[in-house]
N, C-alpha and C. Protein backbone atom coordinates (compact mmCIF):
# COMPACT_ATOMS: atom_id res chain seq x y z
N UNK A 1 0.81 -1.18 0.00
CA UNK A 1 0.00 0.00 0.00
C UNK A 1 0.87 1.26 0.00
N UNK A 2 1.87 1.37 0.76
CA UNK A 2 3.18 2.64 0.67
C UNK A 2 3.75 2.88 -1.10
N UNK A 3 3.48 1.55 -1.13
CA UNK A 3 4.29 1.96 -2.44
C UNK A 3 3.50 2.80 -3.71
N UNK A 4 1.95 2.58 -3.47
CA UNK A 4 0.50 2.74 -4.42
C UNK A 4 0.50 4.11 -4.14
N UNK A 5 1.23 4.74 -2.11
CA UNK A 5 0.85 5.95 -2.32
C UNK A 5 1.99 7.16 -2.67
N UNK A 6 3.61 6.07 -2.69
CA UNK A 6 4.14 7.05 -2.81
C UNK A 6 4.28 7.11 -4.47
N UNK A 7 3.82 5.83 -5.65
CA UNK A 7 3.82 5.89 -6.69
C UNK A 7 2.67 7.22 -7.34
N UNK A 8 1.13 7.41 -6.61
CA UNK A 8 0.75 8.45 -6.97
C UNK A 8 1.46 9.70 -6.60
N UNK A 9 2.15 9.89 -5.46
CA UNK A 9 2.91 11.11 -5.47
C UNK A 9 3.68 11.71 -6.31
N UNK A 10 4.19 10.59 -7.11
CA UNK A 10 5.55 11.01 -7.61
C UNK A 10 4.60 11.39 -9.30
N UNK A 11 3.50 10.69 -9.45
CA UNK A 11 2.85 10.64 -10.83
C UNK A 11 2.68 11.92 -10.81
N UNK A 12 1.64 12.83 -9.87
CA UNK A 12 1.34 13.43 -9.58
C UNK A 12 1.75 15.33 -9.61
N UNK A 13 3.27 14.92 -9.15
CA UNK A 13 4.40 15.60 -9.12
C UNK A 13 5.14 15.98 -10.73
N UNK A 14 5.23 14.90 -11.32
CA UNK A 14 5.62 14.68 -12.91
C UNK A 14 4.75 15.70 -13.61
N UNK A 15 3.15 14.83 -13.35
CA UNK A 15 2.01 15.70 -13.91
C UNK A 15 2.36 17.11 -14.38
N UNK A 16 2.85 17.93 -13.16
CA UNK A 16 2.81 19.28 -13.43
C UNK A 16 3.84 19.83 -13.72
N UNK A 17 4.77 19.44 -13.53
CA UNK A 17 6.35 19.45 -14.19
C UNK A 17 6.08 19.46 -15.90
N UNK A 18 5.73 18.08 -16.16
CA UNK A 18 5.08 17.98 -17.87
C UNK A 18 4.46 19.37 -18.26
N UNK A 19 3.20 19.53 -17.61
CA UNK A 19 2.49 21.18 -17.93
C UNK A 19 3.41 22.33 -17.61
N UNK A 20 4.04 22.34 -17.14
CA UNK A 20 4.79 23.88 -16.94
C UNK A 20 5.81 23.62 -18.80
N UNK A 21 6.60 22.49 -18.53
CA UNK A 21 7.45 22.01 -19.64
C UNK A 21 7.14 22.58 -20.99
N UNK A 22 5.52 22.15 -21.04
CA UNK A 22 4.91 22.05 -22.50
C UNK A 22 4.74 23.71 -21.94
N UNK A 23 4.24 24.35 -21.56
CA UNK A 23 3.95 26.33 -21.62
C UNK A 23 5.10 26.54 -21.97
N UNK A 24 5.91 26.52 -21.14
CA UNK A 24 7.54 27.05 -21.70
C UNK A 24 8.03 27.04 -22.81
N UNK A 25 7.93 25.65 -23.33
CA UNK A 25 8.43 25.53 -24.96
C UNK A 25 7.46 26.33 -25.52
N UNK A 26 6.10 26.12 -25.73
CA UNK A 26 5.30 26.60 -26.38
C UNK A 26 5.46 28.12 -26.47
N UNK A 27 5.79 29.21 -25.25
CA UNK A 27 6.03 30.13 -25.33
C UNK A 27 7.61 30.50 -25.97
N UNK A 28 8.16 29.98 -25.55
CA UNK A 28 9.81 29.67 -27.02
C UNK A 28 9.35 29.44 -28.31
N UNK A 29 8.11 28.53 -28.48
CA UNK A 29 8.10 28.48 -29.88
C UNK A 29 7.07 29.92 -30.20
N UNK A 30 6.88 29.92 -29.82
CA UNK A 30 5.65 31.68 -30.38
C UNK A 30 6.60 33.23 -30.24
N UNK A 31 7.77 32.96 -29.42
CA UNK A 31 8.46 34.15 -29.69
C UNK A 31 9.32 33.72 -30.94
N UNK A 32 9.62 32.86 -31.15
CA UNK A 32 10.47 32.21 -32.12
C UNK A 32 9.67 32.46 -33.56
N UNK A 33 8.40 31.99 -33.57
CA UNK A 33 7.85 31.87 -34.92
C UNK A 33 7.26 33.74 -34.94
N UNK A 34 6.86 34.75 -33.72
CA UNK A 34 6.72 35.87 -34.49
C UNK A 34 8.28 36.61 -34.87
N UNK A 35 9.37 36.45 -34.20
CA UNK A 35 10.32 37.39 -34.69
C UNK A 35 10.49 36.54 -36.23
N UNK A 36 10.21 35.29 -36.33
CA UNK A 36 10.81 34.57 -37.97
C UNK A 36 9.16 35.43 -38.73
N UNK A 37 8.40 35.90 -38.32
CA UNK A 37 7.37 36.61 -39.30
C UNK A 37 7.83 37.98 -39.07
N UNK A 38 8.23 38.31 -38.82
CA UNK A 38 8.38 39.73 -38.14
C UNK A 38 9.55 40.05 -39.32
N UNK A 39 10.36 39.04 -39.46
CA UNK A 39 11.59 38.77 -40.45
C UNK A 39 10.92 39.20 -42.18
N UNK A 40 10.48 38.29 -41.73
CA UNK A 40 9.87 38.24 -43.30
C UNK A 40 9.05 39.09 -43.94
N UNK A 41 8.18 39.62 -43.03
CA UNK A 41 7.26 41.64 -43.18
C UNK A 41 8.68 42.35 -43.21
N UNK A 42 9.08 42.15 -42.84
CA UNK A 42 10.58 43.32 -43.24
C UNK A 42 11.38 43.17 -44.04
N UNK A 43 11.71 41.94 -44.35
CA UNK A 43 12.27 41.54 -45.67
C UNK A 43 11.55 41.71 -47.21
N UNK A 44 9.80 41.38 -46.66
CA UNK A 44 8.55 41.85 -48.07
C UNK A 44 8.49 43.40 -48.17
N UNK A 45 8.69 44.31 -47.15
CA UNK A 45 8.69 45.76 -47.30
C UNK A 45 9.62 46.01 -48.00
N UNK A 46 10.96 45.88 -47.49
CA UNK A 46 12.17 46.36 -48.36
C UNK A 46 12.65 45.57 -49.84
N UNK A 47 11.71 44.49 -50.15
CA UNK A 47 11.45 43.96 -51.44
C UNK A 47 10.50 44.83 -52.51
N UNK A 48 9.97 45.77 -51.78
CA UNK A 48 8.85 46.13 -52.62
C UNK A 48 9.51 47.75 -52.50
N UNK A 49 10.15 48.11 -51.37
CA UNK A 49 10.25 49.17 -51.85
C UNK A 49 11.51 49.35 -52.97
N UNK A 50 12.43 48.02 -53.38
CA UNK A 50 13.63 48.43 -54.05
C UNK A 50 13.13 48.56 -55.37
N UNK A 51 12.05 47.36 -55.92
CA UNK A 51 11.59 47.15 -56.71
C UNK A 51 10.78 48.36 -57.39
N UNK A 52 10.19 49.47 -56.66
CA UNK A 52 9.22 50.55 -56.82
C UNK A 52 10.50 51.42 -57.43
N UNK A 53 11.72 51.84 -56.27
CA UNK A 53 12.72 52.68 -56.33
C UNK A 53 13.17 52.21 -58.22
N UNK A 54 13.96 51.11 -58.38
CA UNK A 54 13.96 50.33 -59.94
C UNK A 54 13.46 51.12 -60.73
N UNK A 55 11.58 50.84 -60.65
CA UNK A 55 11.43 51.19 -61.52
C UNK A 55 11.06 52.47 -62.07
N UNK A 56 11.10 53.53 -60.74
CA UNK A 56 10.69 54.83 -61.08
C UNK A 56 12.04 54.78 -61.59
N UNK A 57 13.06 54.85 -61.38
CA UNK A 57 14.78 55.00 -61.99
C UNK A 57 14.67 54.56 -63.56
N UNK A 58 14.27 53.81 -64.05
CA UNK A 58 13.81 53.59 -65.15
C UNK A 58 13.27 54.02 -65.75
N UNK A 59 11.66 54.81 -65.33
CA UNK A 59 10.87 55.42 -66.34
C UNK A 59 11.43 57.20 -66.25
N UNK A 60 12.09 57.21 -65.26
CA UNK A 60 13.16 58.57 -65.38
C UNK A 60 13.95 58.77 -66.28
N UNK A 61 15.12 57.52 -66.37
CA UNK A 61 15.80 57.35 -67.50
C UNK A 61 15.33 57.61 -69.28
N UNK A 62 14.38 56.70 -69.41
CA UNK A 62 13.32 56.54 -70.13
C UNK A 62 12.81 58.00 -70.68
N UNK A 63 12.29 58.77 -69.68
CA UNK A 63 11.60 59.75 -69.74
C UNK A 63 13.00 60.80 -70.20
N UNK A 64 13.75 60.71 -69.74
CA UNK A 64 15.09 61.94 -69.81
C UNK A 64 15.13 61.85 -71.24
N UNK A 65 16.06 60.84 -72.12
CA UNK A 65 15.94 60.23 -73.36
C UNK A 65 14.78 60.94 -74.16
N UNK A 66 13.66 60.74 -74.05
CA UNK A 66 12.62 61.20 -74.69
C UNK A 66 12.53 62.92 -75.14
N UNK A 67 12.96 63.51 -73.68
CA UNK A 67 12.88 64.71 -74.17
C UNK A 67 14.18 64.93 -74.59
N UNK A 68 15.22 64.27 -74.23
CA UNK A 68 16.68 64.77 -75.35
C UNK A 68 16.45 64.58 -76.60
N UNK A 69 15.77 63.21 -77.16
CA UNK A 69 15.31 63.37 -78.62
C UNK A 69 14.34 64.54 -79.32
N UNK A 70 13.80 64.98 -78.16
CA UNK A 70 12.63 65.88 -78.58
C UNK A 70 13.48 67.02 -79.17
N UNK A 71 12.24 67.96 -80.08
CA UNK A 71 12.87 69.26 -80.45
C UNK A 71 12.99 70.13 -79.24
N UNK A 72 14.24 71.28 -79.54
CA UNK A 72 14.05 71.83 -78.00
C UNK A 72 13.32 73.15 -78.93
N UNK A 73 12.74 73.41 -77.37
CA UNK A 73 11.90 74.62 -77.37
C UNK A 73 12.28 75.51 -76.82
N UNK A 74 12.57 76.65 -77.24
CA UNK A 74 12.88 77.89 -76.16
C UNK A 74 11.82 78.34 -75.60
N UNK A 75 12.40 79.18 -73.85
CA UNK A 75 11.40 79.52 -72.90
C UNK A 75 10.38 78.60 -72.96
N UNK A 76 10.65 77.28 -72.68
CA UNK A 76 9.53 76.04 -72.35
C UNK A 76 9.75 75.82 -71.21
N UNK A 77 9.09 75.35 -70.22
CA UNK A 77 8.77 75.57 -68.97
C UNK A 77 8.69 73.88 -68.63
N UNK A 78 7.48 73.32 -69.45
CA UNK A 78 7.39 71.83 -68.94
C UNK A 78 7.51 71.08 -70.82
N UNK A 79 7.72 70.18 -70.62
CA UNK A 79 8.05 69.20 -72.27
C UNK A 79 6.85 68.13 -71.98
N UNK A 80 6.21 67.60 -72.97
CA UNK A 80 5.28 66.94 -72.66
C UNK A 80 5.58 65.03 -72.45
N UNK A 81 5.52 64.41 -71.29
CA UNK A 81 6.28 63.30 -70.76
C UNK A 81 5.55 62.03 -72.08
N UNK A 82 6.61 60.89 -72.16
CA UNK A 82 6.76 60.32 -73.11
C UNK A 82 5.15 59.40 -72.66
N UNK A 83 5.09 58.46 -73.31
CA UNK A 83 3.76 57.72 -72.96
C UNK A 83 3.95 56.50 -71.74
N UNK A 84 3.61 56.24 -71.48
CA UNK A 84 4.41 55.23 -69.75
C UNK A 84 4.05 53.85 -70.51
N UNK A 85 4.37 52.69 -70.30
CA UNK A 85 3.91 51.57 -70.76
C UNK A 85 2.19 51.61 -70.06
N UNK A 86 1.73 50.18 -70.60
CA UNK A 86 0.12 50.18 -70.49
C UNK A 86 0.35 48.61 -69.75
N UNK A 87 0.80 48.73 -68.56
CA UNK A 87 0.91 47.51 -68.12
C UNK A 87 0.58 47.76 -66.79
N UNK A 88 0.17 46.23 -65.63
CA UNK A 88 -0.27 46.69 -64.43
C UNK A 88 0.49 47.19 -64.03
N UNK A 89 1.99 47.10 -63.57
CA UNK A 89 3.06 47.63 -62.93
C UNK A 89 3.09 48.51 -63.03
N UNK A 90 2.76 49.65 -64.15
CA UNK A 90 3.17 50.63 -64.29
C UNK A 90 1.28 51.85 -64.34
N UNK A 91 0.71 51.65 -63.68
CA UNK A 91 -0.31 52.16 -63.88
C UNK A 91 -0.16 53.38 -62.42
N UNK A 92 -0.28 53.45 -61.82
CA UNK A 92 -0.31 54.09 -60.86
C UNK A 92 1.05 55.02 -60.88
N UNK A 93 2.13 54.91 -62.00
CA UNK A 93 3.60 56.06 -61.90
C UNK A 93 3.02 57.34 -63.07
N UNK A 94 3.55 58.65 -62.72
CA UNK A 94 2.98 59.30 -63.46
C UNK A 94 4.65 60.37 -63.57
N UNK A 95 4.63 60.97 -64.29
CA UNK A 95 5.95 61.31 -65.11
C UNK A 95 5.57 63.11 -64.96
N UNK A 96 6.70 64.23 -64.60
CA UNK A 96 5.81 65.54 -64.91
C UNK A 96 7.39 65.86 -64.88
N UNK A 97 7.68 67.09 -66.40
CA UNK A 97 9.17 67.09 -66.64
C UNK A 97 8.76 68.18 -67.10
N UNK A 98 9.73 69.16 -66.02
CA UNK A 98 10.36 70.60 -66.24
C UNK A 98 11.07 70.96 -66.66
N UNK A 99 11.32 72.51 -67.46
CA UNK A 99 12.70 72.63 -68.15
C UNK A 99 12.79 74.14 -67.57
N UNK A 100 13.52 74.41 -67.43
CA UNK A 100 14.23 75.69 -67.21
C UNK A 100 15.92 76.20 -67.27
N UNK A 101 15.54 77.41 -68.51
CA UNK A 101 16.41 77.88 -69.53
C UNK A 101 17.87 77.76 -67.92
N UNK A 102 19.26 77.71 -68.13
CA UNK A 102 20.07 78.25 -67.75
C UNK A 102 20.50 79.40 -67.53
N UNK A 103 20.33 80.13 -68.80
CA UNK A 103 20.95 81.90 -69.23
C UNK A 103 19.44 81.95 -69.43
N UNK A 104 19.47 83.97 -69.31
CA UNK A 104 18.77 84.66 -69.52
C UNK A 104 18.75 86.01 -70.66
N UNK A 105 18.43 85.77 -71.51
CA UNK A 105 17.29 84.96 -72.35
C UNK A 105 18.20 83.41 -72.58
N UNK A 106 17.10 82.68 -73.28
CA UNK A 106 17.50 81.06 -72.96
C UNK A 106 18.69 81.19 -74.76
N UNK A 107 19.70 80.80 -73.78
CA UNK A 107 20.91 80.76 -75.15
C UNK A 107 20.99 79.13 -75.79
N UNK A 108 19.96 78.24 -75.46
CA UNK A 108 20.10 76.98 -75.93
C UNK A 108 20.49 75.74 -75.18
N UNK A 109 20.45 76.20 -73.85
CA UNK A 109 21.15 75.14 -72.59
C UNK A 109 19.61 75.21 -71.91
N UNK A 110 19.02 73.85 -71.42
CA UNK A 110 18.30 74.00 -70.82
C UNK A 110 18.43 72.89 -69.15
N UNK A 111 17.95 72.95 -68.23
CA UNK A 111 18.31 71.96 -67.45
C UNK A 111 17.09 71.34 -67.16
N UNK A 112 16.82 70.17 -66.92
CA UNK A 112 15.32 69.11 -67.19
C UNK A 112 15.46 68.43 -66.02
N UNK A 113 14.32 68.30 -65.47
CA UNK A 113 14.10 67.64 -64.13
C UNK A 113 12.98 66.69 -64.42
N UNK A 114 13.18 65.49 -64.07
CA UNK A 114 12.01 64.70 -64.48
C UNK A 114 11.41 64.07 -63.04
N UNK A 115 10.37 64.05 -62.68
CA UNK A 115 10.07 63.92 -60.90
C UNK A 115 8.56 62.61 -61.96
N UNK A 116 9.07 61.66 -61.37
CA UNK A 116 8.44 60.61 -61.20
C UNK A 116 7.66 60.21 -59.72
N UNK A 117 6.10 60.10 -60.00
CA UNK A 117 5.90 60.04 -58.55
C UNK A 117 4.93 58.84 -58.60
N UNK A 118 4.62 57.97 -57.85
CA UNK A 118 3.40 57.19 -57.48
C UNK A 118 2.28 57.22 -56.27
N UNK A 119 1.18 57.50 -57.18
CA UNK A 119 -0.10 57.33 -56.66
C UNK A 119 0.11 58.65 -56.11
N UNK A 120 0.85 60.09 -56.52
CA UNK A 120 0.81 61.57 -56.73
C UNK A 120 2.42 61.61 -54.57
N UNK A 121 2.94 60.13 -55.01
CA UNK A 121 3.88 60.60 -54.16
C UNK A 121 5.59 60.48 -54.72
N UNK A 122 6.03 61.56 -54.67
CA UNK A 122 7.46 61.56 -55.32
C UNK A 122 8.24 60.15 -55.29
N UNK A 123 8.71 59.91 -56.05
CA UNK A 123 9.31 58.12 -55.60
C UNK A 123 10.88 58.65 -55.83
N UNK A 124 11.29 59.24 -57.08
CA UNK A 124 12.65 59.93 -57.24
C UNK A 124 12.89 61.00 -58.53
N UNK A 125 13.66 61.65 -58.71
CA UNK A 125 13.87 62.97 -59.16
C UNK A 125 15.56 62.74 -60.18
N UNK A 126 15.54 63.24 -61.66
CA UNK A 126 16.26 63.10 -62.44
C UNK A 126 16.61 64.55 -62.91
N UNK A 127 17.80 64.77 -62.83
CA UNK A 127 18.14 65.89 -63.36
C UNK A 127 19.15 65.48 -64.61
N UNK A 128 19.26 66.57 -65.30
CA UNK A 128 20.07 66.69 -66.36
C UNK A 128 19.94 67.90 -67.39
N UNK A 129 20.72 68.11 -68.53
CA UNK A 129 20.37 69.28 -69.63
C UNK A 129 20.32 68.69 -70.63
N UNK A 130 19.63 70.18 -71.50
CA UNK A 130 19.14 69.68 -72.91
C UNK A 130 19.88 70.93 -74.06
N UNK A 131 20.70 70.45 -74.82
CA UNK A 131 21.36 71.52 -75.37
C UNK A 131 20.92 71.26 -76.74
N UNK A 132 20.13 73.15 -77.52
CA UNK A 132 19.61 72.99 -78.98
C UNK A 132 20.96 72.72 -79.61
N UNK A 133 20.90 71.61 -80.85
CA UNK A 133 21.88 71.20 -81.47
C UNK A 133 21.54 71.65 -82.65
């Protein structure tokens, strides 16, 4: 009979040892699995924002080109921006390109700023000149 009661003691004792065991890990595994999500929202943000940065740098480029081919205009103020592709990616970037003469009156040097923005927020800004040839 000693032995029936010190065998429930000890069961007993285990019992809750086991339950504390299993909280503990369990709480190791839930700080564990949000910092590994926590990882990965920060790794998907700065994926999307390089990708955005890309491609406004591109339709800048793009856009610069366009008005260097263009005829230049004296005392022109804005040049009218090239056509953007017709694709989803690119629906929401919108293109607005300034010129302003160097000398006064404009001797044929102009300097062009092309400000690419999405969804009407600046994403990045291209400078350069446009000289009548």
């Amino acid at each position: 009979m000693a032995r029936a009661k010190i065998a429930k003691r000890i069961s007993r004792g285990e019992l809750g040892t086991a339950l504390t065991e299993t909280v503990v890990a369990l709480a190791i595994l839930g700080v564990v699995a949000i910092s590994f999500l926590n990882g990965l929202a920060a790794a998907s943000k700065t994926t999307f924002t390089a990708d955005e940065l890309a491609t406004a740098e591109s339709l800048a480029r793009s856009q610069m080109e366009w008005v260097k081919n263009a005829s230049y205009s004296y005392n022109a103020t804005t040049y009218p921006p090239a056509p953007l592709p017709n694709t989803p990616d690119y629906q929401s970037y919108s293109a607005v390109i300034t010129a302003e003469p160097l000398h006064t009156p404009d001797d044929g040097i102009q300097k062009i700023t092309i400000t690419i923005k999405r969804d009407d927020e600046v994403i990045t800004r291209l400078e350069g000149y446009k000289v009548d040839r």
